[in-house]
PDB file of N, CA and C in Angstrom:
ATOM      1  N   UNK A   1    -148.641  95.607  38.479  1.00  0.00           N
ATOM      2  CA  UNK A   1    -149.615  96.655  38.548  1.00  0.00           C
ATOM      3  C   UNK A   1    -148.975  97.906  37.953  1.00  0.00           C
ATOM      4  N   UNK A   2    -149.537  98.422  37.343  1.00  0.00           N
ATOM      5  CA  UNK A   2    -149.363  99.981  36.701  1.00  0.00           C
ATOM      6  C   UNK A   2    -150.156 101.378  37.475  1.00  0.00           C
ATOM      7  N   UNK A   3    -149.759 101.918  37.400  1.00  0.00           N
ATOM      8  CA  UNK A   3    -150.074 103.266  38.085  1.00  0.00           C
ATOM      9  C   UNK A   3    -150.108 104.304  37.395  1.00  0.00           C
ATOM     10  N   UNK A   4    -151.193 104.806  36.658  1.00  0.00           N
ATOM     11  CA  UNK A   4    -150.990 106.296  35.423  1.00  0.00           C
ATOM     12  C   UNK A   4    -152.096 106.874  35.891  1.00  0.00           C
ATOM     13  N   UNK A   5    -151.281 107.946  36.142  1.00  0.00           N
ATOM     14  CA  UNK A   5    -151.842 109.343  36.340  1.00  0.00           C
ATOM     15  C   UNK A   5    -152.161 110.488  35.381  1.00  0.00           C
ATOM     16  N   UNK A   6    -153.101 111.140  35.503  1.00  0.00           N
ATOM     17  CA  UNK A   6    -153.164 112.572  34.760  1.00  0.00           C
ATOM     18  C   UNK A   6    -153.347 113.957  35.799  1.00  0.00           C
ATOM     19  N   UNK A   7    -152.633 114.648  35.686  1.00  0.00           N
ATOM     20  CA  UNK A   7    -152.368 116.037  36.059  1.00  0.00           C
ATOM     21  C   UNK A   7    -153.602 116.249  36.539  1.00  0.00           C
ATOM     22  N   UNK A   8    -153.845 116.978  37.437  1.00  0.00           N
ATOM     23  CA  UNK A   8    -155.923 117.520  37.429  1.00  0.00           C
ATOM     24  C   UNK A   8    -155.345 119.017  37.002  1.00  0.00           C
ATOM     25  N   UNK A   9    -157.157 119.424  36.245  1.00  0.00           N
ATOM     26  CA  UNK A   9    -157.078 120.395  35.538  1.00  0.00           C
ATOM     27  C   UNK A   9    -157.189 121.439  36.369  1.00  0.00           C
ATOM     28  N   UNK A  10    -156.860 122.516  35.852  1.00  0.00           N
ATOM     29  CA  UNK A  10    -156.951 123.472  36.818  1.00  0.00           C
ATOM     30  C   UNK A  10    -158.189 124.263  36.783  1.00  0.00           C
ATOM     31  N   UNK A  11    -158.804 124.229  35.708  1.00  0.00           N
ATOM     32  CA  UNK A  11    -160.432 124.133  35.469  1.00  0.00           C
ATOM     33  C   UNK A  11    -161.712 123.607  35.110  1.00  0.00           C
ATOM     34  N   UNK A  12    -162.591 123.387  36.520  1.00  0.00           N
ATOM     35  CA  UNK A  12    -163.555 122.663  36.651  1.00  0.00           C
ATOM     36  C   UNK A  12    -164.072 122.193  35.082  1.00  0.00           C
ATOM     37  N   UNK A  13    -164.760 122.958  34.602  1.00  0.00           N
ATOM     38  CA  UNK A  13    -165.216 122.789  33.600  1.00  0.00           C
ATOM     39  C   UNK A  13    -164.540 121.903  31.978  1.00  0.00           C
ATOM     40  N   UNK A  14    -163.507 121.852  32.270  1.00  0.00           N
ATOM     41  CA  UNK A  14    -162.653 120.844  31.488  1.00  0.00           C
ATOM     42  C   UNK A  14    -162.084 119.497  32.211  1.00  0.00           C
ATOM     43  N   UNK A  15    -163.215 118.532  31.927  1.00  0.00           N
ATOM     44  CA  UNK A  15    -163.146 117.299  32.173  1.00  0.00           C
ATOM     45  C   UNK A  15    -161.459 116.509  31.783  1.00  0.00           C
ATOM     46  N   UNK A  16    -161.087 116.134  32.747  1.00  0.00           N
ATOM     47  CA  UNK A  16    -159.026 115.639  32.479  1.00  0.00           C
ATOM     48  C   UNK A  16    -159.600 113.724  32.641  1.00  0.00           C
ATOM     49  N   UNK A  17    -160.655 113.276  32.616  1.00  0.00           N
ATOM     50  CA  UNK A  17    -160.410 112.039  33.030  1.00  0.00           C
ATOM     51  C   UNK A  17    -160.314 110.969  31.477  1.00  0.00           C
ATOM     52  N   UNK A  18    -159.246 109.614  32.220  1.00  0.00           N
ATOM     53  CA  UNK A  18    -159.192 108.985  30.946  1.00  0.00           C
ATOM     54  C   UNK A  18    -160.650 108.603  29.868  1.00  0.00           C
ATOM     55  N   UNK A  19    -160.292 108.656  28.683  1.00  0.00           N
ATOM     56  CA  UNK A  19    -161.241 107.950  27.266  1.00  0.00           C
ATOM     57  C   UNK A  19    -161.045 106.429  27.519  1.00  0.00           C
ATOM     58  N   UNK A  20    -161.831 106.093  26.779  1.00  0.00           N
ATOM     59  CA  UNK A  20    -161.857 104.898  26.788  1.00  0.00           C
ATOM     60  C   UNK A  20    -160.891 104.057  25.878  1.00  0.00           C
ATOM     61  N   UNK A  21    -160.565 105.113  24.752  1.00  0.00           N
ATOM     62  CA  UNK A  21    -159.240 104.700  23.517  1.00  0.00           C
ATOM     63  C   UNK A  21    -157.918 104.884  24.662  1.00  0.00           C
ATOM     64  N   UNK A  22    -158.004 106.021  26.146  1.00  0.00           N
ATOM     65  CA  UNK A  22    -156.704 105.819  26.283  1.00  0.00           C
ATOM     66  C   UNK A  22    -156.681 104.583  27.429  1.00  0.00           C
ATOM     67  N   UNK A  23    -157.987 104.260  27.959  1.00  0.00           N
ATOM     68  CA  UNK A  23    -157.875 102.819  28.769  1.00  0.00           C
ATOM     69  C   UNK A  23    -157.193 101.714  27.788  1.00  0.00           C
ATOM     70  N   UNK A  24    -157.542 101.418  26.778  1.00  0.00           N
ATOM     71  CA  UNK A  24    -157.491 100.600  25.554  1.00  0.00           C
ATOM     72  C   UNK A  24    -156.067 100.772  25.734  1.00  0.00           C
ATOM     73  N   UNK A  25    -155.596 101.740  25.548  1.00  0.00           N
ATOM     74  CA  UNK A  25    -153.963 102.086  25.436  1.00  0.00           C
ATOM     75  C   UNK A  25    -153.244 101.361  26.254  1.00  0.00           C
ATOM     76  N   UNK A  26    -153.786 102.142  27.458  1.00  0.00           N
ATOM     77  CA  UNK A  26    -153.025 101.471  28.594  1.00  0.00           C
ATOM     78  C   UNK A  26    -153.326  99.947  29.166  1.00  0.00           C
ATOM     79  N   UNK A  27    -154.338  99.316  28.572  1.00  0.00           N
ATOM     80  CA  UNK A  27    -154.518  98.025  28.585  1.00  0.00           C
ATOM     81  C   UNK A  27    -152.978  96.924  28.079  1.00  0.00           C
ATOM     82  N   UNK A  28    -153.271  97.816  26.357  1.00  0.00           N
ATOM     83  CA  UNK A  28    -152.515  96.994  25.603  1.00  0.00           C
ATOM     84  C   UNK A  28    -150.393  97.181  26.621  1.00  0.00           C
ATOM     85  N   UNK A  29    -150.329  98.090  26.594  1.00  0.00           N
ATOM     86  CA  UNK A  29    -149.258  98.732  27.054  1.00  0.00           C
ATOM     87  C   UNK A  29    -148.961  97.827  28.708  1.00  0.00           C
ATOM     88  N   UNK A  30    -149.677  97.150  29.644  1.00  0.00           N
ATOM     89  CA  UNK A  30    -150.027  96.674  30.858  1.00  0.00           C
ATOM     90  C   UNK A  30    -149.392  95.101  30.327  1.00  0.00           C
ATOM     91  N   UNK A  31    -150.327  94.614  29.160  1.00  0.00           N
ATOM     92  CA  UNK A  31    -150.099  93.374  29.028  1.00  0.00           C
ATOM     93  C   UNK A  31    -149.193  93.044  28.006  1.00  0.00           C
ATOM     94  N   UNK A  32    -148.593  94.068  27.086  1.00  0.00           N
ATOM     95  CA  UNK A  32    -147.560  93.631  26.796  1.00  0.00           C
ATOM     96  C   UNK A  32    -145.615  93.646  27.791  1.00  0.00           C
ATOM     97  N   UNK A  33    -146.093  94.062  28.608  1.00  0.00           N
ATOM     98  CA  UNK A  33    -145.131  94.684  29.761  1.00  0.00           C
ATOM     99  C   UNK A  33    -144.843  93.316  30.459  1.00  0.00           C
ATOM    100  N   UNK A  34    -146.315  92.555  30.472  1.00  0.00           N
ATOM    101  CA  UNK A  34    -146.636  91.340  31.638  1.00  0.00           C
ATOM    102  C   UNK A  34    -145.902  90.710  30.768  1.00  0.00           C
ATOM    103  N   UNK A  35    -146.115  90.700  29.407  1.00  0.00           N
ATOM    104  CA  UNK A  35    -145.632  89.621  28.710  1.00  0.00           C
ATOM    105  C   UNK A  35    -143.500  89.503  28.851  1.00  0.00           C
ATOM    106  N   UNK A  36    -143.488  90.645  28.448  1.00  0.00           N
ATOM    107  CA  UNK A  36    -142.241  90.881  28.701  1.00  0.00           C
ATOM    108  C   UNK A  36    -141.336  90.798  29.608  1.00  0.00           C
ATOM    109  N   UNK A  37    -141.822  90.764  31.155  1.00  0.00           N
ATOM    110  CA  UNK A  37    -141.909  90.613  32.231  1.00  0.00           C
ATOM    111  C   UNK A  37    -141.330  88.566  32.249  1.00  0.00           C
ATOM    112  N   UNK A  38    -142.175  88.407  31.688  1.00  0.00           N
ATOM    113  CA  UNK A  38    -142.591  86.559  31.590  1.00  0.00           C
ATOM    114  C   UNK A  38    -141.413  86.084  30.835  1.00  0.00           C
ATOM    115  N   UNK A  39    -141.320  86.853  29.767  1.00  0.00           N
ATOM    116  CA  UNK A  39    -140.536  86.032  28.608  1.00  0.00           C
ATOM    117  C   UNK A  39    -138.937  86.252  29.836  1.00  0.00           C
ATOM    118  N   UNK A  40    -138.594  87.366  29.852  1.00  0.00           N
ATOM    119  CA  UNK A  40    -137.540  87.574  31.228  1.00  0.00           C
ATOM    120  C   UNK A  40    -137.051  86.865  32.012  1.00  0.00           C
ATOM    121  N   UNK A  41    -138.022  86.306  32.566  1.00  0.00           N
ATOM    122  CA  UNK A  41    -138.164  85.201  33.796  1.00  0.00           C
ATOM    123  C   UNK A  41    -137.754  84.055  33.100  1.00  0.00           C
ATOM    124  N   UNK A  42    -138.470  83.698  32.102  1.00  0.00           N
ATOM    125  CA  UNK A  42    -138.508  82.340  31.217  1.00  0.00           C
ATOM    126  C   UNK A  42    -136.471  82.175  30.767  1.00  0.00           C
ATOM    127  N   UNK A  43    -136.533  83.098  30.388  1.00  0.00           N
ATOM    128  CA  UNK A  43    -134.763  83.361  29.565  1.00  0.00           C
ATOM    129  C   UNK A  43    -134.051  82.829  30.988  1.00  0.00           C
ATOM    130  N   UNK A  44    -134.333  83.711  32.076  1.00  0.00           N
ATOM    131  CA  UNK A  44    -133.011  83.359  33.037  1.00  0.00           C
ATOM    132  C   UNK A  44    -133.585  81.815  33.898  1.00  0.00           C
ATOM    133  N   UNK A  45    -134.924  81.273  33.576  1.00  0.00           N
ATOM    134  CA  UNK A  45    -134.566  80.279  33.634  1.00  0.00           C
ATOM    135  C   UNK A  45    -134.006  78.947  32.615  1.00  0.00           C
ATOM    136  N   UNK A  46    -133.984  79.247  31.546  1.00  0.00           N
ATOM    137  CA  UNK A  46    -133.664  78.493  30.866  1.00  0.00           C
ATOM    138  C   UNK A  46    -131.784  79.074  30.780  1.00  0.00           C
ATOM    139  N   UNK A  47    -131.595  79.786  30.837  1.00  0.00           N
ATOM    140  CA  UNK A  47    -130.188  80.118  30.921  1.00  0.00           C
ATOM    141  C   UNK A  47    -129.504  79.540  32.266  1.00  0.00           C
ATOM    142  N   UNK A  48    -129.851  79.443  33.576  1.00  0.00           N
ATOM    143  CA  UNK A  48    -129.567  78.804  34.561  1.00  0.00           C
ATOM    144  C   UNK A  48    -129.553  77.279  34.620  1.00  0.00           C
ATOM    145  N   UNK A  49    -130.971  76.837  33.790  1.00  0.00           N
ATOM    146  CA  UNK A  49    -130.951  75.175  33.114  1.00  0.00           C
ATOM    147  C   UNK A  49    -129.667  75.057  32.369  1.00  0.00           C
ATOM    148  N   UNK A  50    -129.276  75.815  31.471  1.00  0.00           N
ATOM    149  CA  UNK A  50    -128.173  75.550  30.594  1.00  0.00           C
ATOM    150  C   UNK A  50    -127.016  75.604  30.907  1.00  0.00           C
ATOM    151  N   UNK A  51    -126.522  76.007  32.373  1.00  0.00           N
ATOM    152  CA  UNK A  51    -125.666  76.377  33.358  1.00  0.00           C
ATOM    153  C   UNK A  51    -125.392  75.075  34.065  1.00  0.00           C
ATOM    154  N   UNK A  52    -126.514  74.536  34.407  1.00  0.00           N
ATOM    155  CA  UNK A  52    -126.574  73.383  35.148  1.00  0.00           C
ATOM    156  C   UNK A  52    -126.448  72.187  34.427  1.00  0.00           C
ATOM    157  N   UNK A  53    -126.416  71.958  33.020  1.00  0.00           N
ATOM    158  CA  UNK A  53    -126.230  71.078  32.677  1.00  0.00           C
ATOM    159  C   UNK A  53    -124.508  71.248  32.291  1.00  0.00           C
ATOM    160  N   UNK A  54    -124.090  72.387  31.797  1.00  0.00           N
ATOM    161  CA  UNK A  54    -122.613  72.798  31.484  1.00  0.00           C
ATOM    162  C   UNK A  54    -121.846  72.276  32.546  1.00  0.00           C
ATOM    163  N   UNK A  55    -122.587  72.352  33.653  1.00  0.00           N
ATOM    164  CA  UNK A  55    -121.975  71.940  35.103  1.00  0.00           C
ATOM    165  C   UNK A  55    -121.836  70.018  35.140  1.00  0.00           C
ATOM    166  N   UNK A  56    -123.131  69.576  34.569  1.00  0.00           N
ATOM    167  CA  UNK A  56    -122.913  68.484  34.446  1.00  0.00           C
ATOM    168  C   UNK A  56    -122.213  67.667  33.656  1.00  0.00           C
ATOM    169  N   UNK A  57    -122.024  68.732  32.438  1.00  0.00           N
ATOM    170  CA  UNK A  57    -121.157  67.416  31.570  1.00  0.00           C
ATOM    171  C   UNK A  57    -119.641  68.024  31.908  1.00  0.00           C
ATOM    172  N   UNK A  58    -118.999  68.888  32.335  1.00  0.00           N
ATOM    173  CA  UNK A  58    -117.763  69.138  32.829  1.00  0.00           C
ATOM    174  C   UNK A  58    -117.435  67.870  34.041  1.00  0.00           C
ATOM    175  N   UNK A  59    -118.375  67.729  34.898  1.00  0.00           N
ATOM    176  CA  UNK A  59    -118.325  66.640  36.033  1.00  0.00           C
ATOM    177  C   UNK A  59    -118.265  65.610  35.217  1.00  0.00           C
ATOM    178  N   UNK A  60    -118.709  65.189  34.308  1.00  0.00           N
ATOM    179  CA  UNK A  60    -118.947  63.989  34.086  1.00  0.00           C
ATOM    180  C   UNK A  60    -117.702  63.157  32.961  1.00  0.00           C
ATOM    181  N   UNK A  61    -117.142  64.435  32.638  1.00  0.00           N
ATOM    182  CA  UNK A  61    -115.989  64.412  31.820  1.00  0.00           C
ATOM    183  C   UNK A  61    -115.172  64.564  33.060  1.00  0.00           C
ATOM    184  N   UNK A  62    -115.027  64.857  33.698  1.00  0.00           N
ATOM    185  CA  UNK A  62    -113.623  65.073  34.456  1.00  0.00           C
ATOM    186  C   UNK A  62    -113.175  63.791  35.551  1.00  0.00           C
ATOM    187  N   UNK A  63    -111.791  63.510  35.262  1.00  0.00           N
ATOM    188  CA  UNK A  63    -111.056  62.427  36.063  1.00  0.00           C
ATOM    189  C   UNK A  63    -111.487  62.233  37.276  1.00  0.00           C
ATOM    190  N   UNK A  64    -112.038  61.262  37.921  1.00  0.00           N
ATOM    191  CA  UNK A  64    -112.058  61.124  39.968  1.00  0.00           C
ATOM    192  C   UNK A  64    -111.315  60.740  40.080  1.00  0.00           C
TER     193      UNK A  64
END
C-alpha cells in the first residue's frame, strides 16, 4: 500500500486535490514498486535454491 499526500491549501478557493494525470502517476509508480518488490523476493529465492543445492553437491562429494 502507498500513502501520498498533498499539503492542504491554505486557501479555500484553490482546489489542492489530486488530477487524474497525477492518479495515473501514482498508479504507474504503485505497480512498478509491486513489481520490484516481487522480482526481490523471486532473487532471494532463487539465490537460497542455489545455496541449497551448493550444499548438496559439497555433501555429496565429500568422504563418509
Amino acid at each position: 500500500m502507498l500513502r501520498v499526500q498533498r499539503k492542504k491549501s491554505p486557501y479555500k478557493w484553490f482546489p489542492n486535490d489530486f488530477t487524474d494525470d497525477d492518479e495515473k502517476i501514482l498508479v504507474t509508480i504503485a505497480s512498478q514498486l509491486g513489481i520490484a518488490l516481487d522480482n526481490a523476493r523471486l532473487v532471494d529465492q532463487l539465490v537460497k535454491a542455489e545455496r541449497m543445492a551448493a550444499w548438496g553437491d559439497m555433501s555429496a562429494r565429500s568422504p563418509i
